[in-house]
PDB file of N, CA and C in Angstrom:
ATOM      1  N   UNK A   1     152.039 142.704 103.771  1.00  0.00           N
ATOM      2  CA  UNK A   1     152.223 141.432 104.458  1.00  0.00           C
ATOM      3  C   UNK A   1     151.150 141.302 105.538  1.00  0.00           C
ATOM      4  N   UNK A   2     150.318 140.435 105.740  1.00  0.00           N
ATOM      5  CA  UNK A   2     149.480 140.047 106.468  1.00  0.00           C
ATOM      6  C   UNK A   2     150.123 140.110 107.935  1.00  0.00           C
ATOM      7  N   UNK A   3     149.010 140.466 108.954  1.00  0.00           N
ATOM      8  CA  UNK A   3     149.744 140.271 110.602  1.00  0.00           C
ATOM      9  C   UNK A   3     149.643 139.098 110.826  1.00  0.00           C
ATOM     10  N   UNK A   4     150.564 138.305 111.748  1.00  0.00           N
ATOM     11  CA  UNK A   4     150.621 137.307 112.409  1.00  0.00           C
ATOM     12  C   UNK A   4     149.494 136.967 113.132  1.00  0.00           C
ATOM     13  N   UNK A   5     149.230 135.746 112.980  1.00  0.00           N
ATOM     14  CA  UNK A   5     148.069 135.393 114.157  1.00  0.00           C
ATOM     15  C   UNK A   5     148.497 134.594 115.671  1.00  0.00           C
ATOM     16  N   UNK A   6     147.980 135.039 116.464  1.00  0.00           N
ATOM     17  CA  UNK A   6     148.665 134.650 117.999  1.00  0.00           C
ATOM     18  C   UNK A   6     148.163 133.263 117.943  1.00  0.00           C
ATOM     19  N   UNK A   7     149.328 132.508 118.389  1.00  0.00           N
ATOM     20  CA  UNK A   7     149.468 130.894 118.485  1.00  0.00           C
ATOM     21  C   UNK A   7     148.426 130.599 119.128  1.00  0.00           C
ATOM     22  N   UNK A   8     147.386 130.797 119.940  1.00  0.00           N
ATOM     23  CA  UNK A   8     146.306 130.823 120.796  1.00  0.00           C
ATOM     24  C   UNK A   8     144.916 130.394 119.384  1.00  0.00           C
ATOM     25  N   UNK A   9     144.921 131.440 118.652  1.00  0.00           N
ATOM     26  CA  UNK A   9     144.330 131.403 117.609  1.00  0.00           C
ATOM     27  C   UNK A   9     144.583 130.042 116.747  1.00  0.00           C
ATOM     28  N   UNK A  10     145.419 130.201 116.163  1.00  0.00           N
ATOM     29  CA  UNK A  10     146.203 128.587 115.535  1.00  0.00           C
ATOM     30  C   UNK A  10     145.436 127.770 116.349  1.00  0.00           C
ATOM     31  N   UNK A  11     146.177 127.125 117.057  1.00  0.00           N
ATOM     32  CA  UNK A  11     145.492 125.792 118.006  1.00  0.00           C
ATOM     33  C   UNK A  11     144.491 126.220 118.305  1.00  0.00           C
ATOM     34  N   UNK A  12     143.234 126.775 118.508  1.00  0.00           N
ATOM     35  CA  UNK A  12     142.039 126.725 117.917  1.00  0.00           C
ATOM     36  C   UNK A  12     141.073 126.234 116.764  1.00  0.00           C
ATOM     37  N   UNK A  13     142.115 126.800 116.003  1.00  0.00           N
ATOM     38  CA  UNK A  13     141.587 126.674 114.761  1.00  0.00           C
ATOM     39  C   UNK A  13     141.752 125.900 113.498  1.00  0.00           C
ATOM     40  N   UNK A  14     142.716 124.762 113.931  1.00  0.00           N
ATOM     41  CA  UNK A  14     143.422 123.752 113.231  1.00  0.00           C
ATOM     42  C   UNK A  14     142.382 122.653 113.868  1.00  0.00           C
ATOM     43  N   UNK A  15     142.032 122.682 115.192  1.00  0.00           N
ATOM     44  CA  UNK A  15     140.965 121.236 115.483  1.00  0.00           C
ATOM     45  C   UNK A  15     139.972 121.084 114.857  1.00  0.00           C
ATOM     46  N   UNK A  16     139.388 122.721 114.890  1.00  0.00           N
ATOM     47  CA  UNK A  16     137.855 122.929 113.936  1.00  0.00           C
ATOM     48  C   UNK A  16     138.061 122.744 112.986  1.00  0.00           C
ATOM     49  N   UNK A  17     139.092 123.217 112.089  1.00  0.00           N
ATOM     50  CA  UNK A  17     139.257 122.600 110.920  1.00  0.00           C
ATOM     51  C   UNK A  17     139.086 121.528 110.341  1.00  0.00           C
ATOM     52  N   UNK A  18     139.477 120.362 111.216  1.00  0.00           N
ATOM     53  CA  UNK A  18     139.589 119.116 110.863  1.00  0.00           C
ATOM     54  C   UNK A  18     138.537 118.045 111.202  1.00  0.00           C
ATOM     55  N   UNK A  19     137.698 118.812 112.191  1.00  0.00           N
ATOM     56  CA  UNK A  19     136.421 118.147 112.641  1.00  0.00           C
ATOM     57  C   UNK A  19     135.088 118.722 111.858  1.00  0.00           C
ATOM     58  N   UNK A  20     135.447 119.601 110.310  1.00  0.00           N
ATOM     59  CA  UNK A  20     134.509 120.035 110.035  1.00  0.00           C
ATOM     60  C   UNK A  20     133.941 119.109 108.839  1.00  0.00           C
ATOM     61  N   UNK A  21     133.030 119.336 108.019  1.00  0.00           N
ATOM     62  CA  UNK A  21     132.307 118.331 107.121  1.00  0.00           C
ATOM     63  C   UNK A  21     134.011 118.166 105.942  1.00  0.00           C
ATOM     64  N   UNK A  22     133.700 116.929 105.589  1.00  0.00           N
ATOM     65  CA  UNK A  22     135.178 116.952 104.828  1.00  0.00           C
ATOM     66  C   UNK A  22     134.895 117.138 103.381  1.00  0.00           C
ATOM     67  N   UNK A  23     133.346 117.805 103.176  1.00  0.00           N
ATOM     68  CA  UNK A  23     132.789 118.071 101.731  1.00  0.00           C
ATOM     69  C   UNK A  23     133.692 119.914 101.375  1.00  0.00           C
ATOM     70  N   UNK A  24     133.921 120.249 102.443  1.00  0.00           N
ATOM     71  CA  UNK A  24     133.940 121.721 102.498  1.00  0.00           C
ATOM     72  C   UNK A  24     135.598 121.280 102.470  1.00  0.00           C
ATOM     73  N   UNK A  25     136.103 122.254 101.564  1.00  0.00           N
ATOM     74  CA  UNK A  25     137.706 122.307 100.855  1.00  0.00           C
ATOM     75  C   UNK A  25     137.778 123.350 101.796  1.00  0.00           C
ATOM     76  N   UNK A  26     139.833 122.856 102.346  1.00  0.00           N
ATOM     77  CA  UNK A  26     140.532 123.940 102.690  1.00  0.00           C
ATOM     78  C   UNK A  26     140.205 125.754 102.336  1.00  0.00           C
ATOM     79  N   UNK A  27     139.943 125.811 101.046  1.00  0.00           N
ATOM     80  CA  UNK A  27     139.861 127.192 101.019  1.00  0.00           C
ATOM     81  C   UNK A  27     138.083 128.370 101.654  1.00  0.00           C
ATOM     82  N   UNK A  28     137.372 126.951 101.826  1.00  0.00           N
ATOM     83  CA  UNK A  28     136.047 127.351 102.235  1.00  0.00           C
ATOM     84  C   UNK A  28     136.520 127.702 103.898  1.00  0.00           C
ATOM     85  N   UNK A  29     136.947 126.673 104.808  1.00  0.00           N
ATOM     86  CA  UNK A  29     137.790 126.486 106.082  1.00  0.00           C
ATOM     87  C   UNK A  29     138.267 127.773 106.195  1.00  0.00           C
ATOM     88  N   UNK A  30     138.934 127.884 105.326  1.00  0.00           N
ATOM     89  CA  UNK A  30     140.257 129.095 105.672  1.00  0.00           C
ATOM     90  C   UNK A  30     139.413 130.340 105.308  1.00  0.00           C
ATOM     91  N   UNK A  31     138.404 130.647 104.726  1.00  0.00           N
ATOM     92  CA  UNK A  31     137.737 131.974 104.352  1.00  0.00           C
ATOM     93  C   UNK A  31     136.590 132.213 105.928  1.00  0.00           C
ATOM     94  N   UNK A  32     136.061 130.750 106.187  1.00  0.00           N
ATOM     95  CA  UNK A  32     135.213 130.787 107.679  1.00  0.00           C
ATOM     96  C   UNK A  32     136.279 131.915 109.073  1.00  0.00           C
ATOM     97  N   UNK A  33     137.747 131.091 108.578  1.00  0.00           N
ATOM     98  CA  UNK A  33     138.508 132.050 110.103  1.00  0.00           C
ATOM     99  C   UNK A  33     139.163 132.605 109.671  1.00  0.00           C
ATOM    100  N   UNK A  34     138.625 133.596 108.396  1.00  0.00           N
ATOM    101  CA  UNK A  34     139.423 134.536 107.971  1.00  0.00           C
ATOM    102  C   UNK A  34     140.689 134.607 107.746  1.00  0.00           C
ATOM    103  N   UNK A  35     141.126 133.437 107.239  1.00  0.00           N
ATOM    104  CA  UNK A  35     142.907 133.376 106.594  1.00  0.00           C
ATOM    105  C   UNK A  35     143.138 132.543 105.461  1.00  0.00           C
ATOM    106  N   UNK A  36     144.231 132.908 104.985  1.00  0.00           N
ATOM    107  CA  UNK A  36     144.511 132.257 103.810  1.00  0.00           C
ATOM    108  C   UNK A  36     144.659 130.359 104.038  1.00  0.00           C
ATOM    109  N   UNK A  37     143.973 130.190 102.478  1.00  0.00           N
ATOM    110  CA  UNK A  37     144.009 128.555 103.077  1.00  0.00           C
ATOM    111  C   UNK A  37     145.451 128.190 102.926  1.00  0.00           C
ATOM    112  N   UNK A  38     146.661 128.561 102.034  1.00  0.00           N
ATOM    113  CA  UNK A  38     148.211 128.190 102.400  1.00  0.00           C
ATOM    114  C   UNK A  38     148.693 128.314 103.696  1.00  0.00           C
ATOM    115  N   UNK A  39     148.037 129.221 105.015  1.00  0.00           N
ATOM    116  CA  UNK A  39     148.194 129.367 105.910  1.00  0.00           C
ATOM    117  C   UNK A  39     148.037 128.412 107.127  1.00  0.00           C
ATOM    118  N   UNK A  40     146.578 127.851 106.478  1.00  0.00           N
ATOM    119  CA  UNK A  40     145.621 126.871 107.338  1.00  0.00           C
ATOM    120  C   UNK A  40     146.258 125.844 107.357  1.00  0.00           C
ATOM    121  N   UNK A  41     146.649 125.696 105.551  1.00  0.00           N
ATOM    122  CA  UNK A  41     147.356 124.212 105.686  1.00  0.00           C
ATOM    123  C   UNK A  41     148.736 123.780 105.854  1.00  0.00           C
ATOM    124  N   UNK A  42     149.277 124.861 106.074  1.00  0.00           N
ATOM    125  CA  UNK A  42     150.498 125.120 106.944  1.00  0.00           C
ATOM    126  C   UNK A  42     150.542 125.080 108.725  1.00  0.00           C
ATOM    127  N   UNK A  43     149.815 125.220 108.948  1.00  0.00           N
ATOM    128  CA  UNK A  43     149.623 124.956 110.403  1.00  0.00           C
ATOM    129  C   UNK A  43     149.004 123.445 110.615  1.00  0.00           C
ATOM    130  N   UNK A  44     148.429 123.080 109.810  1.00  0.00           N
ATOM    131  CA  UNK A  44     147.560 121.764 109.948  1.00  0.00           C
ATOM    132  C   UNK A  44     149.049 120.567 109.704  1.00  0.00           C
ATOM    133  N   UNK A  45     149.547 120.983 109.057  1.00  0.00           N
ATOM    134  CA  UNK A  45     151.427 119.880 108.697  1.00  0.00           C
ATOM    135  C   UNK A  45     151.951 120.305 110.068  1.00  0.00           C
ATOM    136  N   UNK A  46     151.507 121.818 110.572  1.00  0.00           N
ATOM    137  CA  UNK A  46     152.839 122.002 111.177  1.00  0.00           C
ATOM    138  C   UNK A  46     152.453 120.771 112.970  1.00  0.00           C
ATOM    139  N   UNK A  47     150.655 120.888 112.510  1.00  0.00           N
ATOM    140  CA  UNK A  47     150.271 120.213 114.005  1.00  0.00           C
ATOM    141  C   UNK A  47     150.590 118.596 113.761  1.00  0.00           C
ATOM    142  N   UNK A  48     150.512 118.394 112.604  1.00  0.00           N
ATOM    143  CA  UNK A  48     150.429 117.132 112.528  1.00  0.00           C
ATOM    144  C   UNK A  48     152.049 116.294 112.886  1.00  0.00           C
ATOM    145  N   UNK A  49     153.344 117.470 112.368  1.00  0.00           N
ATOM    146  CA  UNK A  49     154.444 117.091 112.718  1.00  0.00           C
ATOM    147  C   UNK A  49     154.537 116.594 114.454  1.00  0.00           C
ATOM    148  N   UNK A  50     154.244 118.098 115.013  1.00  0.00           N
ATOM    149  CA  UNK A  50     154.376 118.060 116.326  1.00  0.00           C
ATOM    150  C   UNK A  50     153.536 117.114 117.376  1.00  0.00           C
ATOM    151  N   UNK A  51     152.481 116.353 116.598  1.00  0.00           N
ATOM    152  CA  UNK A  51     151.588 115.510 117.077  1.00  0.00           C
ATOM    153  C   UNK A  51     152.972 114.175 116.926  1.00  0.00           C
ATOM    154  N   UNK A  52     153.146 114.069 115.857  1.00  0.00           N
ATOM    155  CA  UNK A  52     154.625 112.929 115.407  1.00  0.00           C
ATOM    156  C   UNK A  52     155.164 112.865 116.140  1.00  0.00           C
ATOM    157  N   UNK A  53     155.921 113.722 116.689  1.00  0.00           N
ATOM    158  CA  UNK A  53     157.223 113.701 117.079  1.00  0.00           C
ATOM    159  C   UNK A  53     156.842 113.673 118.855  1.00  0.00           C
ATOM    160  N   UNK A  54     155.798 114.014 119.339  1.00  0.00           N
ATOM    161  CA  UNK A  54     155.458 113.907 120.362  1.00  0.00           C
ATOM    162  C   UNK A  54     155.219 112.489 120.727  1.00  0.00           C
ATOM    163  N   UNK A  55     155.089 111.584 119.798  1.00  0.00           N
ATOM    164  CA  UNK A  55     154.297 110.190 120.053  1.00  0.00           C
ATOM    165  C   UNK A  55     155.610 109.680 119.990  1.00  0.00           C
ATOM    166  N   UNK A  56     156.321 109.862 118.949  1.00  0.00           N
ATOM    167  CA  UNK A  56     157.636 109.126 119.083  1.00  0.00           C
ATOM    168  C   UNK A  56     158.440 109.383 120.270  1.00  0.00           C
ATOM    169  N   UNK A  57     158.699 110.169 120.979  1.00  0.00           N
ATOM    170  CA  UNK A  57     159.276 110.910 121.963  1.00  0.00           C
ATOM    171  C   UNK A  57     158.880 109.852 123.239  1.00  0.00           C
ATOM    172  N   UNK A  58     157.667 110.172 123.194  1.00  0.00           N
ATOM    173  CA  UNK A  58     156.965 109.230 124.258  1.00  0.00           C
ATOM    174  C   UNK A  58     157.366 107.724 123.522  1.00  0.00           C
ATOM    175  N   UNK A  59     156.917 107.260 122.951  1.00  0.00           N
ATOM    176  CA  UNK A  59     157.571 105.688 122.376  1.00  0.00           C
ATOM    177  C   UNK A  59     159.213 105.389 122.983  1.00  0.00           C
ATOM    178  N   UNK A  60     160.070 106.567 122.744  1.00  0.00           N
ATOM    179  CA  UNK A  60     161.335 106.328 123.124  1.00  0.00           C
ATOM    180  C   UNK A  60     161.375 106.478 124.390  1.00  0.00           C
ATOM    181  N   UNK A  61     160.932 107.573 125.550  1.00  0.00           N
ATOM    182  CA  UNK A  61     161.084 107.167 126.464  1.00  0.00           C
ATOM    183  C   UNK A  61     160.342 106.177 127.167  1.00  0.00           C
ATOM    184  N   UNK A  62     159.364 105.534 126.534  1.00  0.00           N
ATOM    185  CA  UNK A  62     158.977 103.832 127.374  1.00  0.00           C
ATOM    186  C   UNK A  62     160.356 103.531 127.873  1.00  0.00           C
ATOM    187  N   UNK A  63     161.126 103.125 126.363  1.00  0.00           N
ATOM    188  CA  UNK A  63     161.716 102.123 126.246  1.00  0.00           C
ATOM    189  C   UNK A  63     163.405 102.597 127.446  1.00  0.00           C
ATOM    190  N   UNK A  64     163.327 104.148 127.246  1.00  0.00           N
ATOM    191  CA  UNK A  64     164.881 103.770 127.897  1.00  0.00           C
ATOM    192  C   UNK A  64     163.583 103.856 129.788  1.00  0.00           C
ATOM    193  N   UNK A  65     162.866 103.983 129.932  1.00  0.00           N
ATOM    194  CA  UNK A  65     162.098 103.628 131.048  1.00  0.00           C
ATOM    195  C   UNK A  65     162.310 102.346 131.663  1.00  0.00           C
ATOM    196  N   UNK A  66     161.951 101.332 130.670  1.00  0.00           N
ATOM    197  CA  UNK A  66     161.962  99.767 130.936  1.00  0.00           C
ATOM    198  C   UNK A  66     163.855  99.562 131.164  1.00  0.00           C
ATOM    199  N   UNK A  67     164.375  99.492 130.419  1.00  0.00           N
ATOM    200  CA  UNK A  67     165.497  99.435 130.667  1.00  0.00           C
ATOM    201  C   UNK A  67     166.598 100.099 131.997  1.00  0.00           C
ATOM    202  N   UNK A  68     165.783 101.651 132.245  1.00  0.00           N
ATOM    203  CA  UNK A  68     166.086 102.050 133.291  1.00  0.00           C
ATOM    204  C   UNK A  68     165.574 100.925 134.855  1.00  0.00           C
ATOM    205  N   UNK A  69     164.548 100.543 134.582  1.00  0.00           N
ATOM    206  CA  UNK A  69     163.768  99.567 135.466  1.00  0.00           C
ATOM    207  C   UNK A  69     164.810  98.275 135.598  1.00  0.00           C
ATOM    208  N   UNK A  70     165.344  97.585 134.457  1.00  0.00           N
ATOM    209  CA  UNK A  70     166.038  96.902 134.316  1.00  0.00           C
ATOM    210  C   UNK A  70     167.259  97.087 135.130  1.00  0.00           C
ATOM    211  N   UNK A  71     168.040  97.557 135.134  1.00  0.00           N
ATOM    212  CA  UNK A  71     168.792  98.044 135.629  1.00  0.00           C
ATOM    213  C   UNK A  71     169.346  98.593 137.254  1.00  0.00           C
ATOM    214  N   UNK A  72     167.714  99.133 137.552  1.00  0.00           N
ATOM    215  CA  UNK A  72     167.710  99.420 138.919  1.00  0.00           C
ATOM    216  C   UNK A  72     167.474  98.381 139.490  1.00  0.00           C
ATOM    217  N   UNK A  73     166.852  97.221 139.134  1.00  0.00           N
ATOM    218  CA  UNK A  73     166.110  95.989 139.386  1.00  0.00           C
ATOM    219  C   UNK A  73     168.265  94.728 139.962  1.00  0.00           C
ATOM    220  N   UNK A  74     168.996  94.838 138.502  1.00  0.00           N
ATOM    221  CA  UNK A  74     170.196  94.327 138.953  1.00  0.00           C
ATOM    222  C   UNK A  74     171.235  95.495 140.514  1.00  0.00           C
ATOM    223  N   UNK A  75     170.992  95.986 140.329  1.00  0.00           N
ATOM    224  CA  UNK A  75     171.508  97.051 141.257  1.00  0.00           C
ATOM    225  C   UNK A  75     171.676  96.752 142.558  1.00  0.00           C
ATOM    226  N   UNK A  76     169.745  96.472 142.931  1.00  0.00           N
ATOM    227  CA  UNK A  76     169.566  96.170 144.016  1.00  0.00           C
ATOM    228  C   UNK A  76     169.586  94.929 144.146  1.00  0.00           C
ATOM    229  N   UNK A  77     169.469  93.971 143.076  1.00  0.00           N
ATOM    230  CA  UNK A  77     170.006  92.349 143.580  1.00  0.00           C
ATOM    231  C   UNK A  77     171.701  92.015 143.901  1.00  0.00           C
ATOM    232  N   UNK A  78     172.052  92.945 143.282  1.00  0.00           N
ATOM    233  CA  UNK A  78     173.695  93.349 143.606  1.00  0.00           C
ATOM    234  C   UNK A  78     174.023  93.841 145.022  1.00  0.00           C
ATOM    235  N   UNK A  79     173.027  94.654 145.231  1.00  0.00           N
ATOM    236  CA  UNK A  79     173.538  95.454 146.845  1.00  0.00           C
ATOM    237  C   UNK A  79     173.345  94.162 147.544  1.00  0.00           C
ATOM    238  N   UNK A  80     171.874  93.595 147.688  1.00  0.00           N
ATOM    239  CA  UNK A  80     171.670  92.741 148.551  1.00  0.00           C
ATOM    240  C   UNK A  80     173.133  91.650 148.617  1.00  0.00           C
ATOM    241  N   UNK A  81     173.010  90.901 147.433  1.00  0.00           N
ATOM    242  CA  UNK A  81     174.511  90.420 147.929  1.00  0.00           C
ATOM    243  C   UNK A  81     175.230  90.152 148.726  1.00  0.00           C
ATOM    244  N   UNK A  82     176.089  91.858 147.625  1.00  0.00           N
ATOM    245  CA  UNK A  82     177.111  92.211 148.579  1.00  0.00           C
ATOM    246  C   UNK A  82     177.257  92.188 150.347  1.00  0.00           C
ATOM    247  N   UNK A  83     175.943  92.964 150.642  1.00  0.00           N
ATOM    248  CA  UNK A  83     175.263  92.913 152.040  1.00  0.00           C
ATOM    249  C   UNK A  83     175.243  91.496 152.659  1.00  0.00           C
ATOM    250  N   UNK A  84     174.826  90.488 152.107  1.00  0.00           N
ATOM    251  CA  UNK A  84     174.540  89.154 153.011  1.00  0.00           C
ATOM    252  C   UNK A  84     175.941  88.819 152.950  1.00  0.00           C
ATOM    253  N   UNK A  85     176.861  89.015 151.454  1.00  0.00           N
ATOM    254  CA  UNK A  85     178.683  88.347 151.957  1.00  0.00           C
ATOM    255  C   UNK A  85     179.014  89.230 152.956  1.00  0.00           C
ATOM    256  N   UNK A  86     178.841  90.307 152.929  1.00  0.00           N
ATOM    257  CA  UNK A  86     179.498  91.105 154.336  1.00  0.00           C
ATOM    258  C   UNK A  86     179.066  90.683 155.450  1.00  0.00           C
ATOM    259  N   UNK A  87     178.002  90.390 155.673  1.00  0.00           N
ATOM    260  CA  UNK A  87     177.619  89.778 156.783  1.00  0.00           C
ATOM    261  C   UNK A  87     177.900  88.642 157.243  1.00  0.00           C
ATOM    262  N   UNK A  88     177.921  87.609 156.536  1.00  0.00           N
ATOM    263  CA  UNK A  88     178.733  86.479 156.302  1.00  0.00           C
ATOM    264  C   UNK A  88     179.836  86.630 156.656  1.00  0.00           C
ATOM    265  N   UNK A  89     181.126  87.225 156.264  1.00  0.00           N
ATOM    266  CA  UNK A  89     182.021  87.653 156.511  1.00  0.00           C
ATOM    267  C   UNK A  89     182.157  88.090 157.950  1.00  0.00           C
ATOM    268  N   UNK A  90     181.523  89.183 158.280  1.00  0.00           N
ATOM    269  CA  UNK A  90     181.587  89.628 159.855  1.00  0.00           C
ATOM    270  C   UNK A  90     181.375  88.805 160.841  1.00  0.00           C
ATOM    271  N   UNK A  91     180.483  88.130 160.479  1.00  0.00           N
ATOM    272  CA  UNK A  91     180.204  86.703 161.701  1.00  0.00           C
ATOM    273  C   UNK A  91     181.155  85.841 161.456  1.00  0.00           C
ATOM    274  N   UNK A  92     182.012  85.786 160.449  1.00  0.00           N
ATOM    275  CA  UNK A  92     182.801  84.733 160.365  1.00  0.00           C
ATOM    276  C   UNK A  92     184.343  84.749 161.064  1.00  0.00           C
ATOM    277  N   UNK A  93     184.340  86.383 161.164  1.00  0.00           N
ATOM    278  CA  UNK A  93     185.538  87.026 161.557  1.00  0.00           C
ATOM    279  C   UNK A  93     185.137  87.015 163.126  1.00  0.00           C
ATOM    280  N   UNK A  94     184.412  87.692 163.732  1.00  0.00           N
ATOM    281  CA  UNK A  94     183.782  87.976 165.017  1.00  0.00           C
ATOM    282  C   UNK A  94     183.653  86.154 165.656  1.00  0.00           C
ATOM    283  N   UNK A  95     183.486  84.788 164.908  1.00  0.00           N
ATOM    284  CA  UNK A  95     183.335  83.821 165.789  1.00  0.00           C
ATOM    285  C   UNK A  95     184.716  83.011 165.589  1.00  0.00           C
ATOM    286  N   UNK A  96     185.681  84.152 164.492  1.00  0.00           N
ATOM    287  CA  UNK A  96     187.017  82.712 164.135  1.00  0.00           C
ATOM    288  C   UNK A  96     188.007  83.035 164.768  1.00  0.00           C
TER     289      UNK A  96
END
């Protein structure tokens, strides 16, 4: 069984990969950094997932962002309010 290669290595070697001439096949790639090309192109899905799911992640939290904004936005038009009827109130009590 082949040794593991330290994740350091990987993300190295998945960018070069992909920035190299696109005449040269996976298995030419994978013989340059000395590993099997099922390996290479197993890490290259595995970056491309985690590239996914990172963008979506970020996409979702925009959105509960804006909505959080939303929200804090009624909050404080609510406090204020409340604040000017109380005040209202106190002067009304204090001059009646």
């Amino acid at each position: 069984m082949p040794e593991p290669c330290l994740e350091g290595f990987r993300e190295d070697v998945v960018p070069v990969a992909r920035i190299g001439d696109p005449s040269v096949e996976l298995e030419q790639a994978a013989a340059v950094f000395g590993v099997r090309a099922m390996s290479l192109s197993k890490w290259m899905r595995r970056t491309d997932i985690d590239t996914a799911a990172q963008l979506e992640t970020t996409g979702h939290d925009s959105v509960e962002l804006r909505k959080a904004r939303r929200q804090i936005k009624l909050i404080v038009l609510e406090n204020e309010i409340l604040c000017r009827g109380a005040a209202h109130l106190t002067a009304a009590n204090l001059l009646g």
